[in-house]
C-alpha atoms as a PDB file:
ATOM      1  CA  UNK A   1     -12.944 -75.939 -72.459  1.00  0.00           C
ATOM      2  CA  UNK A   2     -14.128 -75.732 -69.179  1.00  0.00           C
ATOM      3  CA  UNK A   3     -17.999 -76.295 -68.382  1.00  0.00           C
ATOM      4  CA  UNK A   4     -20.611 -74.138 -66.591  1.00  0.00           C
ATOM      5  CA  UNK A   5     -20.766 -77.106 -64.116  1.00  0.00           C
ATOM      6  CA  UNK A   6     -17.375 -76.643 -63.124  1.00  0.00           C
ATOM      7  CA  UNK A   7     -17.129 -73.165 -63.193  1.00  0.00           C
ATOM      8  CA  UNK A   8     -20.492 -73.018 -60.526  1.00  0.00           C
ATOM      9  CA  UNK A   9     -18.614 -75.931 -58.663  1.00  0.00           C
ATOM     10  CA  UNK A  10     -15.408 -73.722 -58.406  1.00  0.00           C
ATOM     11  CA  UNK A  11     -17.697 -70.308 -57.077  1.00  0.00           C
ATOM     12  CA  UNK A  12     -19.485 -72.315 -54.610  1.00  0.00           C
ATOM     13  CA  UNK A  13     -16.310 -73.648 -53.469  1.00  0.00           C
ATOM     14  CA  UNK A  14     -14.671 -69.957 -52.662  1.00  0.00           C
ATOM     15  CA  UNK A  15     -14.472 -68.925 -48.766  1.00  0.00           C
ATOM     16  CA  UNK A  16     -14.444 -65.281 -49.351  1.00  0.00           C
ATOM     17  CA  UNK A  17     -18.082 -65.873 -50.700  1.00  0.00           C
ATOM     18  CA  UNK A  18     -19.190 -67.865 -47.786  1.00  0.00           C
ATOM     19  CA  UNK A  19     -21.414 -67.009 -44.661  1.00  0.00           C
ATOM     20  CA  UNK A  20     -18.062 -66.469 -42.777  1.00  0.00           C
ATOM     21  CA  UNK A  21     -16.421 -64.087 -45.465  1.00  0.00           C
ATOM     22  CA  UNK A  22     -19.615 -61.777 -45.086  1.00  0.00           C
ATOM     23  CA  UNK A  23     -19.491 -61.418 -41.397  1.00  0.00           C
ATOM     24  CA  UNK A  24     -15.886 -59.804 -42.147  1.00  0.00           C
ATOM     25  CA  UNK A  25     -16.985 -57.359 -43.938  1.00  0.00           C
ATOM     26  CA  UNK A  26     -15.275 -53.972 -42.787  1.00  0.00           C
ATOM     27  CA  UNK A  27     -18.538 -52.513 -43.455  1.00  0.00           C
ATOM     28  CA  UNK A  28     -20.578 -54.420 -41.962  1.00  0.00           C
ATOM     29  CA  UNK A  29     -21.832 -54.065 -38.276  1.00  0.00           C
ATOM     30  CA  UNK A  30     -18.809 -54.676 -36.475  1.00  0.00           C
ATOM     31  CA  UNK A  31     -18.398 -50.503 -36.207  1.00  0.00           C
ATOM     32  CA  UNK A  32     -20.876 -50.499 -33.412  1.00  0.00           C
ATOM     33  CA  UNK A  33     -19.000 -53.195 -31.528  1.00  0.00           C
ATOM     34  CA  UNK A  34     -15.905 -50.981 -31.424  1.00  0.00           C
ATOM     35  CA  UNK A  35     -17.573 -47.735 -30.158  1.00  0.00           C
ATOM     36  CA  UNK A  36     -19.436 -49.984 -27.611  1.00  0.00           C
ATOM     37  CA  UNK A  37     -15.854 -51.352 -26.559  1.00  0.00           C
ATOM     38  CA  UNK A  38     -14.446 -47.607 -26.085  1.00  0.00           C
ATOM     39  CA  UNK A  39     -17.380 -46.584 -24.471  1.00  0.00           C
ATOM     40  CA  UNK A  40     -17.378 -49.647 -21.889  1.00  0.00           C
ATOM     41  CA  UNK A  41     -12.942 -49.347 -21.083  1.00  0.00           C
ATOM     42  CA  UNK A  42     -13.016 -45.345 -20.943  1.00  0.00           C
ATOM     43  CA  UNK A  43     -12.540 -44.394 -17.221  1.00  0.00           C
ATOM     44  CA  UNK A  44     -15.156 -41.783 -17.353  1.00  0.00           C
ATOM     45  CA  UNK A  45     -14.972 -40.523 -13.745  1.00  0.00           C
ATOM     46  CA  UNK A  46     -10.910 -40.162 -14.591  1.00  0.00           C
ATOM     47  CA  UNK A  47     -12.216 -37.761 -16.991  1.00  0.00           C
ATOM     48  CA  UNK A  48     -14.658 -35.838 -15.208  1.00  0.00           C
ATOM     49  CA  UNK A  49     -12.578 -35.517 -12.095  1.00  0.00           C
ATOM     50  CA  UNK A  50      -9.299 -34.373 -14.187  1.00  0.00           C
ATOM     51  CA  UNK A  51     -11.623 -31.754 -15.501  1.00  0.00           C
ATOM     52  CA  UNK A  52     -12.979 -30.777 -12.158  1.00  0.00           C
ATOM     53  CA  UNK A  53      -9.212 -30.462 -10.848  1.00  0.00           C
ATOM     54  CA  UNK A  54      -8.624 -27.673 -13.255  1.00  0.00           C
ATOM     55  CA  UNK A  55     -11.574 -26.136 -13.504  1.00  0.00           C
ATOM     56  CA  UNK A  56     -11.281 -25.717  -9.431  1.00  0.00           C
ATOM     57  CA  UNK A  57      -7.547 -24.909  -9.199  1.00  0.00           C
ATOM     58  CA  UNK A  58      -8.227 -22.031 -11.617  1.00  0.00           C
ATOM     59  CA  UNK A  59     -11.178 -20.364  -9.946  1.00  0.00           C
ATOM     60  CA  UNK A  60      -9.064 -21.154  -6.620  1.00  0.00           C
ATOM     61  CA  UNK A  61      -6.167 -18.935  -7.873  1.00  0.00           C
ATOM     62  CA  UNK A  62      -8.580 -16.629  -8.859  1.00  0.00           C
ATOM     63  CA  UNK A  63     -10.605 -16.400  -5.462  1.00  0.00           C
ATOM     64  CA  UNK A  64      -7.076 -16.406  -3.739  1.00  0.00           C
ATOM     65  CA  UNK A  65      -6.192 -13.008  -5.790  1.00  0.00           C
ATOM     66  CA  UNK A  66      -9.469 -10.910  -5.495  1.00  0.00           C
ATOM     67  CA  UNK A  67      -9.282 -11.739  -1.674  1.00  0.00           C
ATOM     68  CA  UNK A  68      -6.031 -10.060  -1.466  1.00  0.00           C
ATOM     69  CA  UNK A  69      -7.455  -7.579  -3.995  1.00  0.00           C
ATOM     70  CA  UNK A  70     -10.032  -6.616  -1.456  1.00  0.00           C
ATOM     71  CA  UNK A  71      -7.644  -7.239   1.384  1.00  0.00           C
ATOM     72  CA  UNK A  72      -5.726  -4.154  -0.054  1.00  0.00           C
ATOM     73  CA  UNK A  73      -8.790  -2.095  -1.001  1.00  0.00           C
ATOM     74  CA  UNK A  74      -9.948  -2.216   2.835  1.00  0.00           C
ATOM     75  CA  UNK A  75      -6.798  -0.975   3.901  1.00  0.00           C
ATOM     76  CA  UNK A  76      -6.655   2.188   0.938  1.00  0.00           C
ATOM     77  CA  UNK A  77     -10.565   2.679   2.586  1.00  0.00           C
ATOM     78  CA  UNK A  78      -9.391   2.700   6.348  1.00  0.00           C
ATOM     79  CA  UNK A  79      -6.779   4.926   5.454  1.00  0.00           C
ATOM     80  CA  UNK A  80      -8.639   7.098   4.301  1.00  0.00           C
ATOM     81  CA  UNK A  81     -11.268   7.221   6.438  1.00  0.00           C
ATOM     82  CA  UNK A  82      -8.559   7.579   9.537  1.00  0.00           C
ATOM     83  CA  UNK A  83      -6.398  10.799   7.550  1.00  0.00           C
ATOM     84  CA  UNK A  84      -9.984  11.978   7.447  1.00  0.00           C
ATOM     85  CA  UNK A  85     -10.872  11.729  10.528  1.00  0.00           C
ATOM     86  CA  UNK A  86      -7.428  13.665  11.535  1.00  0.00           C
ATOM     87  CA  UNK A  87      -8.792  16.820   9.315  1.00  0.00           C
ATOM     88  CA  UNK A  88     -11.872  16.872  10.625  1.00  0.00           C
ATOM     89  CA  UNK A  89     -10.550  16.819  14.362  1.00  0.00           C
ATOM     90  CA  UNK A  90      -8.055  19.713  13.328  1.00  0.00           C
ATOM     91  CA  UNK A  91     -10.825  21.575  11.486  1.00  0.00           C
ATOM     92  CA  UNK A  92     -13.299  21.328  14.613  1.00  0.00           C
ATOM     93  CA  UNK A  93     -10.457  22.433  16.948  1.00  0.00           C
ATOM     94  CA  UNK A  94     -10.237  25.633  14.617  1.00  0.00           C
ATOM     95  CA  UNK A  95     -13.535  26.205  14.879  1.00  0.00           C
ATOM     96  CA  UNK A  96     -13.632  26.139  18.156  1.00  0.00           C
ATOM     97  CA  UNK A  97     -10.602  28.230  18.590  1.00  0.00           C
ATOM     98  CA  UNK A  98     -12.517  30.807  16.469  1.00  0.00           C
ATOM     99  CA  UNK A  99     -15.658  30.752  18.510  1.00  0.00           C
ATOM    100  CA  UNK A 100     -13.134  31.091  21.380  1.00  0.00           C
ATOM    101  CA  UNK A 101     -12.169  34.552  19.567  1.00  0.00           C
ATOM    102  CA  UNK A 102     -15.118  35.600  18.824  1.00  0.00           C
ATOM    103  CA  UNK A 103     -16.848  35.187  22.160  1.00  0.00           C
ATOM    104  CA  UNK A 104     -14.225  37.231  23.877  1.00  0.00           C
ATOM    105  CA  UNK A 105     -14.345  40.023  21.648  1.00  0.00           C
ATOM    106  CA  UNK A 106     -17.770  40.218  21.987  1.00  0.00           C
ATOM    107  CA  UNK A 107     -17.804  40.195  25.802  1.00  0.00           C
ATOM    108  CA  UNK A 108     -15.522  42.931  25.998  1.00  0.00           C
ATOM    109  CA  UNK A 109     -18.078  44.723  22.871  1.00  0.00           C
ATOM    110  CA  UNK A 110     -20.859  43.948  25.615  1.00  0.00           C
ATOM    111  CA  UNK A 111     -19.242  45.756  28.249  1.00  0.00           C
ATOM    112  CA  UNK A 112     -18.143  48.880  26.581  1.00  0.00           C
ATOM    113  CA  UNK A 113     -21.256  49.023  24.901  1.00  0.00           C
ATOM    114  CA  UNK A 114     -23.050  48.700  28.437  1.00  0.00           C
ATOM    115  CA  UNK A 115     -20.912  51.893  29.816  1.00  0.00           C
ATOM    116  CA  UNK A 116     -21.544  53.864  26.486  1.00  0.00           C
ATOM    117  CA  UNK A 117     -17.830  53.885  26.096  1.00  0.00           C
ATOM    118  CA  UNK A 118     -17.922  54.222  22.003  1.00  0.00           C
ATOM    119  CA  UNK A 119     -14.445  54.339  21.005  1.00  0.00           C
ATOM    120  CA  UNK A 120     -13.897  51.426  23.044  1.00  0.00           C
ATOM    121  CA  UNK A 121     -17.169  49.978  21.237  1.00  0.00           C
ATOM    122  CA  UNK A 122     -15.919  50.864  17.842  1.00  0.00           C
ATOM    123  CA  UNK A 123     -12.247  49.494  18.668  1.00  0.00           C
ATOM    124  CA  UNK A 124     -13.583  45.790  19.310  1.00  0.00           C
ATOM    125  CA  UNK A 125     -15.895  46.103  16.240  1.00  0.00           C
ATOM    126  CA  UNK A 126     -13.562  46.713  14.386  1.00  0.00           C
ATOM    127  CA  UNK A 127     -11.407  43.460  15.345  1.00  0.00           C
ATOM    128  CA  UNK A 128     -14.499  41.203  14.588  1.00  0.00           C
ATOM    129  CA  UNK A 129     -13.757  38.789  12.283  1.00  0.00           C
ATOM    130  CA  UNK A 130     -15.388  38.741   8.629  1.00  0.00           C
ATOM    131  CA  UNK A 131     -17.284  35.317   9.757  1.00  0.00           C
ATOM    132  CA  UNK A 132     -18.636  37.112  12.934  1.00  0.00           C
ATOM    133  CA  UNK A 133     -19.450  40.321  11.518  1.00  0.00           C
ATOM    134  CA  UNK A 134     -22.941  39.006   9.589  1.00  0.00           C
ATOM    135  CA  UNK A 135     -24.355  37.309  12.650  1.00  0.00           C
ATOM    136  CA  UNK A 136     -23.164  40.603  14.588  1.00  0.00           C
ATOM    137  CA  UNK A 137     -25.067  43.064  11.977  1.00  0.00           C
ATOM    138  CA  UNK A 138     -28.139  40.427  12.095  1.00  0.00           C
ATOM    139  CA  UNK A 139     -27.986  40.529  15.871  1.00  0.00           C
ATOM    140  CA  UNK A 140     -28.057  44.141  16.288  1.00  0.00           C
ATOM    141  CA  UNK A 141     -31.000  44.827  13.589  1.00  0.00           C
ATOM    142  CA  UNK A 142     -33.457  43.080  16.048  1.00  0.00           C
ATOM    143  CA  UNK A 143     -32.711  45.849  18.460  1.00  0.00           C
ATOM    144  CA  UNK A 144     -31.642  43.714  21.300  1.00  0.00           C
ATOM    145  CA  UNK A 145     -31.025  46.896  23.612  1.00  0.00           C
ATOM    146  CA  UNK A 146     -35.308  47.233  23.335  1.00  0.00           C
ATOM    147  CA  UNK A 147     -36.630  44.274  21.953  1.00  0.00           C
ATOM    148  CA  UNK A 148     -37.123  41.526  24.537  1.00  0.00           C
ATOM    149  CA  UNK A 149     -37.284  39.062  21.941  1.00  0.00           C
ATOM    150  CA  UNK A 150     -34.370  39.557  20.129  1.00  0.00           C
ATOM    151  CA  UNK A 151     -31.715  36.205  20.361  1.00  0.00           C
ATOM    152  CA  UNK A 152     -29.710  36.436  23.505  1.00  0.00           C
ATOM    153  CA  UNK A 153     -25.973  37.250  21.300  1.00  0.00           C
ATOM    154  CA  UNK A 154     -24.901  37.058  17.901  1.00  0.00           C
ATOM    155  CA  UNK A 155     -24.166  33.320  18.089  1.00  0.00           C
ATOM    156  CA  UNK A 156     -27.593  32.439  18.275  1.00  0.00           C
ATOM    157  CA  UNK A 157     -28.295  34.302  14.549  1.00  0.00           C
ATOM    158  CA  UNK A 158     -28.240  31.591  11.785  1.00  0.00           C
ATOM    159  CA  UNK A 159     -25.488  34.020  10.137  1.00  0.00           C
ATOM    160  CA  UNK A 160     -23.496  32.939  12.606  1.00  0.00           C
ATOM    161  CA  UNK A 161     -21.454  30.278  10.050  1.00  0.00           C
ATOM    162  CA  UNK A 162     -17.768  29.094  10.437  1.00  0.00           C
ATOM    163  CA  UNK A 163     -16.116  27.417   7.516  1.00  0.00           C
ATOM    164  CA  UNK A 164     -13.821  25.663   9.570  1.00  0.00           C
ATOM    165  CA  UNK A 165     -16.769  23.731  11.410  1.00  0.00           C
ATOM    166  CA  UNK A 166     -18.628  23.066   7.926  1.00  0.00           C
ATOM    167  CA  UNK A 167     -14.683  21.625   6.837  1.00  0.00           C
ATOM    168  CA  UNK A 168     -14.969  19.319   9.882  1.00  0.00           C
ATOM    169  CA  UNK A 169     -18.920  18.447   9.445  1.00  0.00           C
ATOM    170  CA  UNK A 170     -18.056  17.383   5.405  1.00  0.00           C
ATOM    171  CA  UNK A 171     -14.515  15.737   6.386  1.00  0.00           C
ATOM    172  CA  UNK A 172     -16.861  13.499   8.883  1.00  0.00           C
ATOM    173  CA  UNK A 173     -19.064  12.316   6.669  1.00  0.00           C
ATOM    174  CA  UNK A 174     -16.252  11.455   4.310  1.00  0.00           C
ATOM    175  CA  UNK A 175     -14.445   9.600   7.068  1.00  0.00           C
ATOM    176  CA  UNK A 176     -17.889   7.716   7.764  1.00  0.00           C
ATOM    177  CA  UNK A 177     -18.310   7.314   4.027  1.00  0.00           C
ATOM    178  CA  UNK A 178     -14.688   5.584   4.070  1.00  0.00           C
ATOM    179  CA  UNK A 179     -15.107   3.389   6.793  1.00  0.00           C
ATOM    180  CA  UNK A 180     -18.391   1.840   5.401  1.00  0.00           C
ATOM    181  CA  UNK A 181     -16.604   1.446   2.395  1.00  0.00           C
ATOM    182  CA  UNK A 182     -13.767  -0.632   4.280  1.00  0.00           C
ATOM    183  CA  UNK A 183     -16.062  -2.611   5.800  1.00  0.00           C
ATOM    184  CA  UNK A 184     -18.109  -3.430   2.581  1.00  0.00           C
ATOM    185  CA  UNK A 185     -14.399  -3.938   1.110  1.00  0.00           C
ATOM    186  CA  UNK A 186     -13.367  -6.148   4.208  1.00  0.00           C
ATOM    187  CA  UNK A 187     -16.790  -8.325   4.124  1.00  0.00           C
ATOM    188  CA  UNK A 188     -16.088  -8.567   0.317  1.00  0.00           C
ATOM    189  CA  UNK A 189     -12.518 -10.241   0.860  1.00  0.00           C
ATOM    190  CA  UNK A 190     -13.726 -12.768   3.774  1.00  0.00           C
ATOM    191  CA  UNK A 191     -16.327 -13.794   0.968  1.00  0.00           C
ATOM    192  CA  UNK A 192     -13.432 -14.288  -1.550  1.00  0.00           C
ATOM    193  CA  UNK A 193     -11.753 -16.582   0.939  1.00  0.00           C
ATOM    194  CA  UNK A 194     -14.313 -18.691   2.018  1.00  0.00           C
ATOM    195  CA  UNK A 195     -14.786 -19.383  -1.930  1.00  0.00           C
ATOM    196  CA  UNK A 196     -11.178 -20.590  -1.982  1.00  0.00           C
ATOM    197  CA  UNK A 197     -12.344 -22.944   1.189  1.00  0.00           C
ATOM    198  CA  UNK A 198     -14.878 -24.062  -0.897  1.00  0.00           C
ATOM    199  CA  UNK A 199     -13.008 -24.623  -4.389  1.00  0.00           C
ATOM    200  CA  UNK A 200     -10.539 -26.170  -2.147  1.00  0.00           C
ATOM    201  CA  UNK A 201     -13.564 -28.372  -1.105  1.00  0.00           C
ATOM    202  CA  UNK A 202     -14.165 -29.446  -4.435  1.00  0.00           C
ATOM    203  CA  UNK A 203     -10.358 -30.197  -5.495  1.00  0.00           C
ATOM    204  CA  UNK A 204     -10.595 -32.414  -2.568  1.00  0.00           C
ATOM    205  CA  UNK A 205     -13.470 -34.482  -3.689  1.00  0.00           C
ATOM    206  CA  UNK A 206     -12.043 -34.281  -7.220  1.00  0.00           C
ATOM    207  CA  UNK A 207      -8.966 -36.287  -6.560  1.00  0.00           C
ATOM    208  CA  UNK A 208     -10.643 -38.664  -3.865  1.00  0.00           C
ATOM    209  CA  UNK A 209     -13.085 -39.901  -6.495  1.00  0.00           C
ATOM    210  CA  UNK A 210      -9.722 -41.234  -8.575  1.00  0.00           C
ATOM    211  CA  UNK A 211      -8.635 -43.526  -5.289  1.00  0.00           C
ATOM    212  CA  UNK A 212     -12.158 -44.987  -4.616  1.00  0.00           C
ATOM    213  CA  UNK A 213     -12.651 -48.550  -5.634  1.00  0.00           C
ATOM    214  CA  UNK A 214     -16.437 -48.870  -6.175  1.00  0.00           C
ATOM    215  CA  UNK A 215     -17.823 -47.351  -9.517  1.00  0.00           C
ATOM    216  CA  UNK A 216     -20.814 -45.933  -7.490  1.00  0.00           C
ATOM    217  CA  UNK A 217     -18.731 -44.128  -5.230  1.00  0.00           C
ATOM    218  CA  UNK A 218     -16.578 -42.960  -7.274  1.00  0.00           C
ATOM    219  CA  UNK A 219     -18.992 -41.160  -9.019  1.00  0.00           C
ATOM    220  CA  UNK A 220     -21.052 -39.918  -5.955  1.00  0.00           C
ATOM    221  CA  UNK A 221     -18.144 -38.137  -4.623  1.00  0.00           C
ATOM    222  CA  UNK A 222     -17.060 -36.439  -8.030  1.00  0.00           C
ATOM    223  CA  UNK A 223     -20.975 -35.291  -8.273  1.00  0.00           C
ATOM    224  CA  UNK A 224     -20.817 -33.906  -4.736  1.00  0.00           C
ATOM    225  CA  UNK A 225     -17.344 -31.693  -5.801  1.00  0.00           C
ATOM    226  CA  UNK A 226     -19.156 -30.529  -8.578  1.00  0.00           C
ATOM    227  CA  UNK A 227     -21.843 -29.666  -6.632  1.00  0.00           C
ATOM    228  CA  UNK A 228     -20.085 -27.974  -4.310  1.00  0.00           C
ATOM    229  CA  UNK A 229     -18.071 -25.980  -7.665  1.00  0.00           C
ATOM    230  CA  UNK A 230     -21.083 -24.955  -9.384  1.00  0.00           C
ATOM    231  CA  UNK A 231     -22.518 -23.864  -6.457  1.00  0.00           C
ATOM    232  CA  UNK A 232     -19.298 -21.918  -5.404  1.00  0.00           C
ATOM    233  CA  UNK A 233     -19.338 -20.040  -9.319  1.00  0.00           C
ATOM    234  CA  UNK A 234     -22.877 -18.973  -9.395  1.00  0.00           C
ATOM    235  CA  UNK A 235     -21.858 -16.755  -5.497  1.00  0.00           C
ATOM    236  CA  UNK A 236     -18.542 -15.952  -7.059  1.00  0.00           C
ATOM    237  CA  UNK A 237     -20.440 -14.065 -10.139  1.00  0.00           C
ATOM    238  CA  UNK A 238     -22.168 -12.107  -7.988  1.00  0.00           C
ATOM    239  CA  UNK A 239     -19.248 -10.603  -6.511  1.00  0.00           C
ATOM    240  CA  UNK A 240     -17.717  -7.461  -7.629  1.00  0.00           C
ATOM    241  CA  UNK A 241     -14.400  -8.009  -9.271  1.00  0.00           C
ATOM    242  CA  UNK A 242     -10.665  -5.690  -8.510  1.00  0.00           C
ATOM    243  CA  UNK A 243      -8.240  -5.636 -10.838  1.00  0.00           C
ATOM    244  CA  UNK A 244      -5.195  -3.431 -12.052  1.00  0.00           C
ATOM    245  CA  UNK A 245      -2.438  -3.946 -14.241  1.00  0.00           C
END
């Protein structure tokens, strides 16, 4: 039968009771040890700049394709603004090819009216076109035989309206309307290209930082590219965006 003695001997004795058995104990503090060892051999600034490269080579590809977005909507704009133009060159040549018309109709009006010669009167009346006739009628009501303030001729009346001229006034404007729109659209695309300078900028400082030596560097250079990234984003968002499928 074995005593207590020996039994208390033979428990004091054991190692995986001792001070040393204790200390390794999987539960026991050695967890923080390990996280402080990952912490201390992870290469953050390989991290940070791998992240930077992508982030910047997406918004690059991005920036690359609105630019040529906008590079396309210019072009639509300026033609536009050119066929426009054409129209409302061919519309004011009309008009004045009317006015033309009109002008020596009523000359030849003037002069058989002046003689009293009233078929001849009533023949070039009758060949006045439907634009002229208003302004004519107008003209004649303010008795210009008698009254010495009546408007010198029928082309001074405010009836006096050609379509063809009002074409050429509102194809104008749209022609202006399109070329300020090109120009928006062409300011629009350089600012979509200098952003890819700029991302470009940052995918630059991105993979120096990885080839520096010095910690302190390293890191100085990746904060600059995103610095120059997150500054590049917040103009991008402003922008409008073009897209089509």
């Amino acid at each position: 039968m074995i005593g207590w003695d020996s039994l208390f001997s033979a428990v004091a004795d054991d190692p995986s009771t001792s001070e040393t058995g204790a200390a390794s104990d999987p539960s026991g503090g050695s967890g923080g040890g390990a996280v402080q060892e990952f912490m201390e051999k992870t290469d953050w600034v390989e991290i940070f700049s791998t992240l930077l490269l992508a982030l910047a080579t997406v918004t690059t590809a991005w920036s690359g394709y609105q630019a040529s977005r906008w590079s396309g909507e210019q072009a639509i704009a300026f033609s536009e603004a050119n066929a426009a133009r054409v129209e409302s060159t061919r519309a004011s040549t009309r008009a004045g090819q009317q006015v033309q018309i009109d002008l020596a109709l009523f000359t030849q009006w003037i002069d058989a009216f002046a003689r009293d010669e009233q078929p001849l009167v009533d023949f070039y009346e009758n060949r006045f076109r439907e634009e002229f006739k208003p302004a004519f009628d107008a003209w004649l009501a303010t008795k210009p035989k008698t009254n010495p303030d009546a408007p010198l001729s029928p082309f001074d009346m405010p009836q006096y309206q050609l379509a063809q001229r009002t074409e050429a006034d509102r194809l104008s404007t749209v022609s202006d309307e399109a070329g300020q729109r090109a120009r928006r659209n062409n300011q629009r695309s350089d600012n979509y290209v200098l952003c890819v300078v700029l991302f470009a900028s940052s995918l630059f400082f991105a993979g120096i930082s990885t080839k520096l030596v010095s910690r302190y560097s390293r890191g100085a250079i990746l904060a600059l590219g995103y610095a120059v990234f997150a500054g590049t984003v917040i103009w991008v968002l402003t922008f409008p965006i073009s897209f089509s499928i």
